[in-house]
N, C-alpha and C. Protein backbone atom coordinates (compact mmCIF):
# COMPACT_ATOMS: atom_id res chain seq x y z
N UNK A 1 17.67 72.86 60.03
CA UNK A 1 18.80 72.36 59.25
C UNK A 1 19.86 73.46 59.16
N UNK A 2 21.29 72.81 59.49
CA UNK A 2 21.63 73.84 59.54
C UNK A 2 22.61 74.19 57.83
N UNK A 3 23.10 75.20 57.47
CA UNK A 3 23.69 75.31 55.99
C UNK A 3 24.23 74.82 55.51
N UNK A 4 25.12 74.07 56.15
CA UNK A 4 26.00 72.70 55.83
C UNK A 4 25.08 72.01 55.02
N UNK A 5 23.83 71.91 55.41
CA UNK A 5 22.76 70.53 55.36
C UNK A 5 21.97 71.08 54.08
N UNK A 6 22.13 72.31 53.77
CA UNK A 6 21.84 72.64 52.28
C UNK A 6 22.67 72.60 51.12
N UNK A 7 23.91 72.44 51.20
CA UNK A 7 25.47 72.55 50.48
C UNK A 7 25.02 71.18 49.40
N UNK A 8 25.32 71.94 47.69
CA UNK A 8 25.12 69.89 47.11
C UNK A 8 26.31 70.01 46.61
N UNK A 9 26.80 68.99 46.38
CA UNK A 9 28.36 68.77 45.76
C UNK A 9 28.02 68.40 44.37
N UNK A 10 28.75 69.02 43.55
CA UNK A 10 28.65 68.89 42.32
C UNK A 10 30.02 68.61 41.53
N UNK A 11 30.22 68.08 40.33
CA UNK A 11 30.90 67.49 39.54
C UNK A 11 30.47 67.03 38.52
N UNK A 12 31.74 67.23 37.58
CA UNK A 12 31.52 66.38 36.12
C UNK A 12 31.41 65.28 35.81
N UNK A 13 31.78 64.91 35.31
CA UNK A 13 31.27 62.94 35.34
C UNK A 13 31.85 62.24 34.54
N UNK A 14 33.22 62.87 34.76
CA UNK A 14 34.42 62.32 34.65
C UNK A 14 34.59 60.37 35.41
N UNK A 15 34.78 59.34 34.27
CA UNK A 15 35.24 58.20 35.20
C UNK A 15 35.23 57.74 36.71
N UNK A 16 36.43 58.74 37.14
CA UNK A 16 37.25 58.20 38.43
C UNK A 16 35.82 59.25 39.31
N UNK A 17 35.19 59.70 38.74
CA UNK A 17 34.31 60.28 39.77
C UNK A 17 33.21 59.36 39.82
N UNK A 18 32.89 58.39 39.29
CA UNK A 18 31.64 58.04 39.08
C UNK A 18 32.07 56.56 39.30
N UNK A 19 32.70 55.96 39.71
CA UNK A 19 33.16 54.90 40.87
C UNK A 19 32.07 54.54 41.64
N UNK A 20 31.76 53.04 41.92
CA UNK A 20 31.04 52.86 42.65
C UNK A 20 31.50 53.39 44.31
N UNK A 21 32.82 53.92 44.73
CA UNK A 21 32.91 54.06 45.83
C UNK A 21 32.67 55.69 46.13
N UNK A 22 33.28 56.09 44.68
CA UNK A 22 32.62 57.58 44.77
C UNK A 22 31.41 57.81 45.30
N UNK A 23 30.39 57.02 44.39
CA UNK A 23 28.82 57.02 44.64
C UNK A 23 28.77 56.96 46.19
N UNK A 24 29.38 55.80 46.41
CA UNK A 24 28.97 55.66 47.78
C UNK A 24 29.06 56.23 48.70
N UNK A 25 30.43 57.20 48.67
CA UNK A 25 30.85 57.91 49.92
C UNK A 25 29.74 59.86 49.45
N UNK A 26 29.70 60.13 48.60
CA UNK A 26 28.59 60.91 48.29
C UNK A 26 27.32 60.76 48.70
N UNK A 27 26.84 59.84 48.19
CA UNK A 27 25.56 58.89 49.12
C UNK A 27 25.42 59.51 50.54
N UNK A 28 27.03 58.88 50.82
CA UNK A 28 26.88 59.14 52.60
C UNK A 28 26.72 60.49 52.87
N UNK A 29 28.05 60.94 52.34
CA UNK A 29 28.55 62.69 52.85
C UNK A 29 27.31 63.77 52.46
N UNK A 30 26.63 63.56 50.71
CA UNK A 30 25.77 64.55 50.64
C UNK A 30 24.15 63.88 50.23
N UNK A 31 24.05 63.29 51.22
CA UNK A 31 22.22 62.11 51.19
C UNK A 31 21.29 62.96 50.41
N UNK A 32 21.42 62.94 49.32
CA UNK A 32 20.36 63.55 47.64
C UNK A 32 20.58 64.50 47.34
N UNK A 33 22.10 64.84 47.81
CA UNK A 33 22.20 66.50 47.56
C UNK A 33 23.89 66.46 46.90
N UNK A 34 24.12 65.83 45.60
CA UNK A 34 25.18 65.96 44.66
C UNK A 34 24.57 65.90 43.45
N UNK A 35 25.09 66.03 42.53
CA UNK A 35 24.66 66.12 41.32
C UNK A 35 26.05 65.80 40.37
N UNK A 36 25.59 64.97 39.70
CA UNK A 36 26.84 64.14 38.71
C UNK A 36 26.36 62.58 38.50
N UNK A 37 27.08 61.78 37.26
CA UNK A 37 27.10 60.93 36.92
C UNK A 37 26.40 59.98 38.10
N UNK A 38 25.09 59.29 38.02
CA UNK A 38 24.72 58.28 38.85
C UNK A 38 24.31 58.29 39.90
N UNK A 39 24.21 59.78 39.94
CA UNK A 39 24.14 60.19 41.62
C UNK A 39 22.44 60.49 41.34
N UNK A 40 21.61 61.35 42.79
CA UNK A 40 20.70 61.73 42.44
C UNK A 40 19.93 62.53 41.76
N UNK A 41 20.81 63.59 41.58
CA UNK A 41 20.68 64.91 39.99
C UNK A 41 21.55 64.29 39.21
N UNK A 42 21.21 64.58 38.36
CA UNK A 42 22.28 64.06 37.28
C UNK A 42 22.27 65.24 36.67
N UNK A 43 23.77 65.20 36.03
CA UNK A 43 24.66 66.49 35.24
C UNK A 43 23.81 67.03 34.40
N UNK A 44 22.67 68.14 34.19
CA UNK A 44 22.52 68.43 32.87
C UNK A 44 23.07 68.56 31.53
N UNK A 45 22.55 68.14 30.67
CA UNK A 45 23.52 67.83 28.85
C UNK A 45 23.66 69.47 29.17
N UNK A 46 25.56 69.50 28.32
CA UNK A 46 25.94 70.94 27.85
C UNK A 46 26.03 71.70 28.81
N UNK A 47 26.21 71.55 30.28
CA UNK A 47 25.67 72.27 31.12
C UNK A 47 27.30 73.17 31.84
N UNK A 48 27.88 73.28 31.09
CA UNK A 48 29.17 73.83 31.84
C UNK A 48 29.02 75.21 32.55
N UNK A 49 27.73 75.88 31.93
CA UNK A 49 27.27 77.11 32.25
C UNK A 49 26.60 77.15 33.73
N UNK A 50 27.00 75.77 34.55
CA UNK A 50 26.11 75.61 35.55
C UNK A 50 27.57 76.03 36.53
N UNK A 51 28.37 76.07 36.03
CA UNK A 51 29.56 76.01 37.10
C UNK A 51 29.94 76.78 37.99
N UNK A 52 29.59 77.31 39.21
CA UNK A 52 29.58 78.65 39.62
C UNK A 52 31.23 79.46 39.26
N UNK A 53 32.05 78.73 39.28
CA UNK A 53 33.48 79.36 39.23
C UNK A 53 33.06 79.49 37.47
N UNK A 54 32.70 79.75 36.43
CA UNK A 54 32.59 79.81 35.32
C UNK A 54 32.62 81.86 35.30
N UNK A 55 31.79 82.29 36.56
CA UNK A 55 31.53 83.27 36.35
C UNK A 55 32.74 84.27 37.22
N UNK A 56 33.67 83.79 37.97
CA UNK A 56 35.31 84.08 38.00
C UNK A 56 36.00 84.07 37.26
N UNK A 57 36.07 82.62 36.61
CA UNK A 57 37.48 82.36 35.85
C UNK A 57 37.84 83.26 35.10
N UNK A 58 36.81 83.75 34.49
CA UNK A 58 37.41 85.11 33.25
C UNK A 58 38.09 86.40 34.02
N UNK A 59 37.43 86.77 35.10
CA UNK A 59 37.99 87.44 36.39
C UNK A 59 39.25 87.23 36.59
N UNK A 60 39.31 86.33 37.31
CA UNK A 60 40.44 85.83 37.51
C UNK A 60 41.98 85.81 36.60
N UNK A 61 41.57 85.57 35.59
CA UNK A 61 42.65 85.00 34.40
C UNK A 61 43.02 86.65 33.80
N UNK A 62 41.90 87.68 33.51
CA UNK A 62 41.90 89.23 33.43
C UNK A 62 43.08 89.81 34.60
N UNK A 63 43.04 89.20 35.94
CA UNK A 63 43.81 89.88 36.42
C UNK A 63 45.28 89.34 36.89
N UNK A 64 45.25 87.96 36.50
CA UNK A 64 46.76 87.35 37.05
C UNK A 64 47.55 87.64 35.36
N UNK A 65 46.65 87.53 34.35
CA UNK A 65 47.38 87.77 32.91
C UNK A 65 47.66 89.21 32.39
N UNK A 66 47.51 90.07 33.18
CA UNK A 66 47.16 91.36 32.72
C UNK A 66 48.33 91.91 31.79
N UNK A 67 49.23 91.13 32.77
CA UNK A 67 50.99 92.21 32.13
C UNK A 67 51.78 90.64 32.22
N UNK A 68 52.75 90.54 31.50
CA UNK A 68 53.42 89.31 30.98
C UNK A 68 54.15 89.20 32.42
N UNK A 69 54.20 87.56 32.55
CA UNK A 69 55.04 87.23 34.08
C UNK A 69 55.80 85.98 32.97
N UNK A 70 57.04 86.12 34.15
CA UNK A 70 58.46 85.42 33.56
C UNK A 70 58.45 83.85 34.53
N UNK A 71 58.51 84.40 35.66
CA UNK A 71 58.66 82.58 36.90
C UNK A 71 57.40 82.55 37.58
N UNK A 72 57.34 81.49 37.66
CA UNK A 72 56.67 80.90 38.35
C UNK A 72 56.12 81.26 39.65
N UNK A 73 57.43 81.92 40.24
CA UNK A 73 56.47 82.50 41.35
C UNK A 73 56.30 83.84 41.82
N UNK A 74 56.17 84.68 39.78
CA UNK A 74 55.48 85.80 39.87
C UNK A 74 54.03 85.27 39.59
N UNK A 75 53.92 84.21 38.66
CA UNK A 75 52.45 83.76 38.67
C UNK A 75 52.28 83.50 39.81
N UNK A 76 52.71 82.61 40.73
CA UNK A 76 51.91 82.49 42.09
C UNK A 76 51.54 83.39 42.67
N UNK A 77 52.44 84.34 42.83
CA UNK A 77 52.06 85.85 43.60
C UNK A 77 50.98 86.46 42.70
N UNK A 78 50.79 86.80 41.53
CA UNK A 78 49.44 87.10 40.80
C UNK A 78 47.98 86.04 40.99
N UNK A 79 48.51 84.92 41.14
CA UNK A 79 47.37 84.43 41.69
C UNK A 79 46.80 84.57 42.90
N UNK A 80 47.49 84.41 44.01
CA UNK A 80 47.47 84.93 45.44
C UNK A 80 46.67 86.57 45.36
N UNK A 81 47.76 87.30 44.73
CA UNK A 81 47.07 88.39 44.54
C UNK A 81 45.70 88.62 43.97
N UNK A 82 45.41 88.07 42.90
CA UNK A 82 43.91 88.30 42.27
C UNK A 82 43.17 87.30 42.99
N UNK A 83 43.32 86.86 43.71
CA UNK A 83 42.13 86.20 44.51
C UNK A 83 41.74 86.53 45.93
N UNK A 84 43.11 87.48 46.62
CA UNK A 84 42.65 87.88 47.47
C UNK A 84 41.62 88.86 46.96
N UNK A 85 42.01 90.02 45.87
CA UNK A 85 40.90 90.94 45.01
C UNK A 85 39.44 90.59 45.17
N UNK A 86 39.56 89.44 44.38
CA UNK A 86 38.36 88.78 44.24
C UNK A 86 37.81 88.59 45.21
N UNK A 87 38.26 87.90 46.32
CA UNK A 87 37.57 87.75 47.96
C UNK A 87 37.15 89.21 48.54
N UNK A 88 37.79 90.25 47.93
CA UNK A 88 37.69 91.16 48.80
C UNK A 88 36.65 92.53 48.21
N UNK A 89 35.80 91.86 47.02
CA UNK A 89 34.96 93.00 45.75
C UNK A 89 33.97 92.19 45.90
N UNK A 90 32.85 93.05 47.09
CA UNK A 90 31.74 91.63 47.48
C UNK A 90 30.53 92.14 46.16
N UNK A 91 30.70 93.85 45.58
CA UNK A 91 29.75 93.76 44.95
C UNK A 91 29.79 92.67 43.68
N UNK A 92 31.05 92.84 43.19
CA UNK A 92 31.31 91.87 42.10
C UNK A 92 30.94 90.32 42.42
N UNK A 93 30.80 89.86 43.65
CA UNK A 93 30.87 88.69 43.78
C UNK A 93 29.32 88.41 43.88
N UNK A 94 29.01 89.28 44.49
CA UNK A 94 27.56 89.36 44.58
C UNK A 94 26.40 89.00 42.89
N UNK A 95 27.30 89.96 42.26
CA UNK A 95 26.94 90.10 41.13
C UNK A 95 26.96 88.07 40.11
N UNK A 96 27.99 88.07 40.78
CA UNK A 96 28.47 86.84 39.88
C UNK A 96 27.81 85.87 40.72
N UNK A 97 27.13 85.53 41.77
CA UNK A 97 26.29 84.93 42.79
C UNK A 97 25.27 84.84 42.13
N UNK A 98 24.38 86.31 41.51
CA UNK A 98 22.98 86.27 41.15
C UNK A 98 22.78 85.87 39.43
N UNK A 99 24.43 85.56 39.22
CA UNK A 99 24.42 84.90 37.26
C UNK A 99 24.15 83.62 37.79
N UNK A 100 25.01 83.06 38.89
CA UNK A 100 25.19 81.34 38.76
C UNK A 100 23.49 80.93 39.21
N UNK A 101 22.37 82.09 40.27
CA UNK A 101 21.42 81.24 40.61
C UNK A 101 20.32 82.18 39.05
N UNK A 102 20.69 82.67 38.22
CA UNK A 102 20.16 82.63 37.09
C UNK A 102 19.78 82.05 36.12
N UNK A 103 21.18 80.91 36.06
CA UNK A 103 21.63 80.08 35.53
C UNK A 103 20.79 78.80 35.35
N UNK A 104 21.02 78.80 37.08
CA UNK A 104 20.41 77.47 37.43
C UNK A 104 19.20 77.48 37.09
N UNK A 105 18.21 78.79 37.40
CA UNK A 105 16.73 78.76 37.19
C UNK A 105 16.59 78.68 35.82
N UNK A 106 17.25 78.85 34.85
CA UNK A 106 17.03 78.34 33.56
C UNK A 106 17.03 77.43 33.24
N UNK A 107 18.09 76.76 33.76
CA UNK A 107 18.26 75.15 33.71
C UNK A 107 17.02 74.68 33.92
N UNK A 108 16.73 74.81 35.64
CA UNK A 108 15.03 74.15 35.92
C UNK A 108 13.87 74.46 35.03
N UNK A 109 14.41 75.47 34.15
CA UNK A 109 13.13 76.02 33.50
C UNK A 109 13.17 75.15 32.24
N UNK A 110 14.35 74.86 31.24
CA UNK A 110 14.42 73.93 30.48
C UNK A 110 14.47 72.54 30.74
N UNK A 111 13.79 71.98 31.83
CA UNK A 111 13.75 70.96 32.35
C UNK A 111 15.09 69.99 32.34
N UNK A 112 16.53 70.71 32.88
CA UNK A 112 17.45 70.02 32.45
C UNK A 112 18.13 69.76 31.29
N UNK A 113 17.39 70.63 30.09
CA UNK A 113 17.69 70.57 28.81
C UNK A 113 19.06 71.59 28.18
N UNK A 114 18.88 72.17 27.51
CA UNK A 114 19.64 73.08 26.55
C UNK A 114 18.82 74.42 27.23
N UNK A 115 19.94 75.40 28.11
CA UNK A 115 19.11 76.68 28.44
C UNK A 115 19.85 78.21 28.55
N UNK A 116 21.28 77.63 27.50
CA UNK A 116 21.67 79.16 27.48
C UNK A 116 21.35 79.59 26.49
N UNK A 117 20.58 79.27 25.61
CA UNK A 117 19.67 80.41 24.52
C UNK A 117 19.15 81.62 25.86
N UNK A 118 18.21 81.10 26.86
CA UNK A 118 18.09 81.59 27.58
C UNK A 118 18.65 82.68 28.82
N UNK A 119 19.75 82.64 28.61
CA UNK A 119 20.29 83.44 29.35
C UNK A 119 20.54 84.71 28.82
């Protein structure tokens, strides 16, 4: 199999996601491997801590907010900028890689339940 064929798509379970055509084309694209509303995992309760970008965003927002921006496309350029950063600090990413599969193993460990006491 190749890595593609391990990839699960995940989402909140938001409405317009949880469409019977949503389902369906998920179904197709990721065959038992999404997780969200109706699908074959379903969303763990409270689980926002599952989000792998959860363990960026604060990253991220630290370095495009650092010093006050006026237009619009000094924010763009700070975003551009802190993400090339980010792409380019593999220990950090690394780091933030081994929170999100931490995460998850807590999750499995609370059987899907409530598991950032745990973390």
């Amino acid at each position: 199999m190749n890595k593609r064929g391990l990839i699960y798509f995940q989402h909140y379970g938001a409405p317009p996601h949880s469409s019977r055509e949503v389902r369906n084309f998920l179904n197709y694209r990721f065959p038992g491997r999404w997780i969200g509303r109706g699908g074959p995992h379903n969303w763990p309760a409270r689980s926002s801590e599952l989000s792998p970008l959860d363990c960026v965003w604060g990253w991220m927002k630290e370095l495009v907010y650092s010093m006050k921006l006026v237009t619009r496309d000094a924010l763009l350029g700070r975003i551009l900028d802190a993400a090339d950063r980010i792409r380019n600090s593999q220990r950090k990413l690394k780091r933030a890689i081994r929170a999100v599969h931490n995460r998850a193993a807590a999750c499995v460990v609370a059987g899907g339940g409530i598991f950032e006491n745990q973390l």
